[in-house]
Protein backbone atom coordinates (compact mmCIF):
# COMPACT_ATOMS: atom_id res chain seq x y z
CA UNK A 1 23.05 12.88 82.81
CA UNK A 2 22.91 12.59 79.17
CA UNK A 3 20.37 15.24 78.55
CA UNK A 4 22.73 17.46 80.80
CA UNK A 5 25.86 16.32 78.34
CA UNK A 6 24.36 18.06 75.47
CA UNK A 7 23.51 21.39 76.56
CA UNK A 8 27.53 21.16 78.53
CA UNK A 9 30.29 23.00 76.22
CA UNK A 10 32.58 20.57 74.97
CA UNK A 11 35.04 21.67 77.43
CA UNK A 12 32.77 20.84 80.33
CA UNK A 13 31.61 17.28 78.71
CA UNK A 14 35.16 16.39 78.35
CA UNK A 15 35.82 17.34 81.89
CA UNK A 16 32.69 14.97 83.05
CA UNK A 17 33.54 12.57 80.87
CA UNK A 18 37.72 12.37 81.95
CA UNK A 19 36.33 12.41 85.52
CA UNK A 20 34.12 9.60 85.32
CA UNK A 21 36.37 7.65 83.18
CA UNK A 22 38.65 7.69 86.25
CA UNK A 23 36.65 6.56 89.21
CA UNK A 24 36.36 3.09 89.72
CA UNK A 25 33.54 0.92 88.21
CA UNK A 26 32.44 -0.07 91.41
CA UNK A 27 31.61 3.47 92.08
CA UNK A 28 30.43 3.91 89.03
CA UNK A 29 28.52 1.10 89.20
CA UNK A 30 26.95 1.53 92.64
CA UNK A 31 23.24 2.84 92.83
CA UNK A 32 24.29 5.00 95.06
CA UNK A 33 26.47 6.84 92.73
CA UNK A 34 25.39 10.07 91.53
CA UNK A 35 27.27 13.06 89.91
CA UNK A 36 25.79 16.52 90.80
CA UNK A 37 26.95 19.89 88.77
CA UNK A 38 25.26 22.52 89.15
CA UNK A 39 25.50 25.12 86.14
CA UNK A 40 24.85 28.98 86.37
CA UNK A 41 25.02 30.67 83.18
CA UNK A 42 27.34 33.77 83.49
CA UNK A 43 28.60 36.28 80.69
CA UNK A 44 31.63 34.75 78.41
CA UNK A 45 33.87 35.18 75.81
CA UNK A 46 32.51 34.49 73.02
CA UNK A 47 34.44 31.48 72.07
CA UNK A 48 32.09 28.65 72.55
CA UNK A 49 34.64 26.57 74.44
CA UNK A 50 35.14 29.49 77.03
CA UNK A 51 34.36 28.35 80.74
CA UNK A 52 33.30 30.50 83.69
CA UNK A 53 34.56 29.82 86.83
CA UNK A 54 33.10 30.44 90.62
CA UNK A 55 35.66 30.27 93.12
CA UNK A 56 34.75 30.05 96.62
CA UNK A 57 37.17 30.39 99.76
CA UNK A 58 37.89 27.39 101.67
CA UNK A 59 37.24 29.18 105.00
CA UNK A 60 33.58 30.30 103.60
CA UNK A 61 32.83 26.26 103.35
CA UNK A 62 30.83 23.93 105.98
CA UNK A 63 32.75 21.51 107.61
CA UNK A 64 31.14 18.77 105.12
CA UNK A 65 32.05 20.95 101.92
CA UNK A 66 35.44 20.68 103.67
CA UNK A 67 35.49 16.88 103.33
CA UNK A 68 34.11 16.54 100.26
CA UNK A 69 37.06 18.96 98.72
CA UNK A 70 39.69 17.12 100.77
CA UNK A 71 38.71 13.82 99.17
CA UNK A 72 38.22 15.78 95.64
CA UNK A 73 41.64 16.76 96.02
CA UNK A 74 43.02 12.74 96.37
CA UNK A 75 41.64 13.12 92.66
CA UNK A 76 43.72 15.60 91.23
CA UNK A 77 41.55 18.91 92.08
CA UNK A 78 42.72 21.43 93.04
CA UNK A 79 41.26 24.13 96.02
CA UNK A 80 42.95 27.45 96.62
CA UNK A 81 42.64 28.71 100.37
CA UNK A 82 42.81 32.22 101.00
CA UNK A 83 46.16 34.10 100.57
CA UNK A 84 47.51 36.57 102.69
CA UNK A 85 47.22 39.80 100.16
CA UNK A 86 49.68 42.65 99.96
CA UNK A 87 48.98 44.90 102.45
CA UNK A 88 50.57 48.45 103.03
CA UNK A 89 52.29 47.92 106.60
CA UNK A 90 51.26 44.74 107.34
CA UNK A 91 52.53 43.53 110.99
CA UNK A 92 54.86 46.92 110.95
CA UNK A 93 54.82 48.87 114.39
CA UNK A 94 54.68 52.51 115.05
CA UNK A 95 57.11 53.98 117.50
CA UNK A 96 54.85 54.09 120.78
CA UNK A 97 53.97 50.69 119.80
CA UNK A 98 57.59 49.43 119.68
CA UNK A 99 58.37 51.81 123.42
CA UNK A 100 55.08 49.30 124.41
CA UNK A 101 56.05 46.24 123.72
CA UNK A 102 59.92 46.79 124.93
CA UNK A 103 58.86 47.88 128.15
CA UNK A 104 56.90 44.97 128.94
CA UNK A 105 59.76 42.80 128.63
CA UNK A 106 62.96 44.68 130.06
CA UNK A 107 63.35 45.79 133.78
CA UNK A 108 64.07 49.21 132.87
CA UNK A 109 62.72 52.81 132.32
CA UNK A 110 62.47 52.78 128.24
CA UNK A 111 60.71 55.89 126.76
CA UNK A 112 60.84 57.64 123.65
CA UNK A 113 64.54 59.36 124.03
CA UNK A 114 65.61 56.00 124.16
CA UNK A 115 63.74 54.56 121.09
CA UNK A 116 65.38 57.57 119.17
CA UNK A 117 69.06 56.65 120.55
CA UNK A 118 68.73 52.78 119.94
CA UNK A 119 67.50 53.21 116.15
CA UNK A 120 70.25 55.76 115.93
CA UNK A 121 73.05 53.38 117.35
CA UNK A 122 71.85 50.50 115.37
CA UNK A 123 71.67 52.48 112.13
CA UNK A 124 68.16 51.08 111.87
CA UNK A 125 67.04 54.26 109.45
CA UNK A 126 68.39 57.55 108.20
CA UNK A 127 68.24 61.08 110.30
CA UNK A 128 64.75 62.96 109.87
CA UNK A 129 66.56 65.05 107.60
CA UNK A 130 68.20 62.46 105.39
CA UNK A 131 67.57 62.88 101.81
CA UNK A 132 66.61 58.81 101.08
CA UNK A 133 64.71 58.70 103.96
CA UNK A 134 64.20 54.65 101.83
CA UNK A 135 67.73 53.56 103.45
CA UNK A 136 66.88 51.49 105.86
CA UNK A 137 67.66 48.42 107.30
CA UNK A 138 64.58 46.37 105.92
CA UNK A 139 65.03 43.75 108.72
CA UNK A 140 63.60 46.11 110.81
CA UNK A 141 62.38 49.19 109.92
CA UNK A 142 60.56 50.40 106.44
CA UNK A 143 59.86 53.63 105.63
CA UNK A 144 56.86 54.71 104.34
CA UNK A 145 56.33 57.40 101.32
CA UNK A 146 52.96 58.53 101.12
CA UNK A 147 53.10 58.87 105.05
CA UNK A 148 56.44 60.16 105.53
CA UNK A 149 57.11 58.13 108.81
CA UNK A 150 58.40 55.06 109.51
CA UNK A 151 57.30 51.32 110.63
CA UNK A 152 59.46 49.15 113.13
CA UNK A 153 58.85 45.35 112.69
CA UNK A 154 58.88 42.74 115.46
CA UNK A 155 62.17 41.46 115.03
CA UNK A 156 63.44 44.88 115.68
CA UNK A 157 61.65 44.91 119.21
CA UNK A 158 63.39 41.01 119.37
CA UNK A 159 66.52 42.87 119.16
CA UNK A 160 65.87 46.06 121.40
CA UNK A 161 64.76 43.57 124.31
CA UNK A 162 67.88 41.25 123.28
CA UNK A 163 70.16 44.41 123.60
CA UNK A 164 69.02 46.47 125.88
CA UNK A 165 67.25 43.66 128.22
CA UNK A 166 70.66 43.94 130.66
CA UNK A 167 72.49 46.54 132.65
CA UNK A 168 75.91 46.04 130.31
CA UNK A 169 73.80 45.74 126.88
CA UNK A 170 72.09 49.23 128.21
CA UNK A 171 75.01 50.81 128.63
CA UNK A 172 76.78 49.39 125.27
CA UNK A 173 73.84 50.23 123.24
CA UNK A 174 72.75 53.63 124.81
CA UNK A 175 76.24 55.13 126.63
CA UNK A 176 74.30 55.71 129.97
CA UNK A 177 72.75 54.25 132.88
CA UNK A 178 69.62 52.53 133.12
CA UNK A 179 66.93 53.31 135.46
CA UNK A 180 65.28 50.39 137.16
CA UNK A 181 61.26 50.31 136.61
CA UNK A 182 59.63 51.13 139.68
């Protein structure tokens, strides 16, 4: 260990040093005891306290890294698992999709001329021809600019099967008479 100190930057000896300084000295005292680093030299700053990190995702561990990082974490450590990123239309439905899913879960005919007079009804989005085709009601529908269409989420289909899931919420929502599915 103490050839290893010197060639550490002092950022990394201090590190070692704090860490050690906080286990108990029965660990520390054990034979069995013994702190591994390993150390890949990558590209840096300049500065010659500057540090280079590896990250590595939780999920990409074996289930024994796993322990060891849950018990590093009882030490102060800290592990970041994988985020969900930002991604374009995540979860959102297209139309069909949203006709799919509605028609598994109501006794009625529901087809497209139906989709179009329930988002209309519920002021879900603008007309095709609206000029902020953006306006709509985020809850459950987004629109999407560089595709010019739009995306239905699954709370909207929630509230399509709420509403339209009986004979009197049909005719409410829609003005006509359902069709039974055959």
């Amino acid at each position: 260990m103490r050839r290893l100190r010197k060639s550490l930057p002092a950022v990394l000896r201090r590190f070692v040093a704090e860490y050690e300084a906080g286990l108990p000295t029965g660990v520390t005292d054990d034979q069995r005891y013994e702190f591994r680093l390993r150390v890949i030299n990558e590209l840096a700053p300049r500065d010659p306290d500057a540090l280079a990190m590896q990250y590595t995702r939780y999920d990409d561990l074996t289930e024994e890294q796993k322990e060891v990082v849950e018990q590093l974490g009882r030490k102060g450590f800290v592990v970041v698992r994988e985020q969900r990123r930002g991604v374009v239309n995540h979860e959102l439905l297209k139309p069909r999709q949203v006709i799919a899913e509605v028609r598994k879960q109501i006794p009625f005919v529901f087809h497209m001329g139906h989709f179009v007079a329930a988002w209309k009804a519920l002021k879900v989005r603008p007309d095709t021809k609206a000029t902020h085709p953006d306006r709509t009601d985020d809850k459950y529908c987004l629109y999407d600019g560089l595709h010019k269409d739009y995306g239905y989420t699954n709370a909207y289909v929630k509230k399509l099967v709420r509403e339209l899931g009986t004979e009197t919420g049909w005719r409410s929502l829609l003005g006509v008479e359902p069709v039974a599915r055959k």
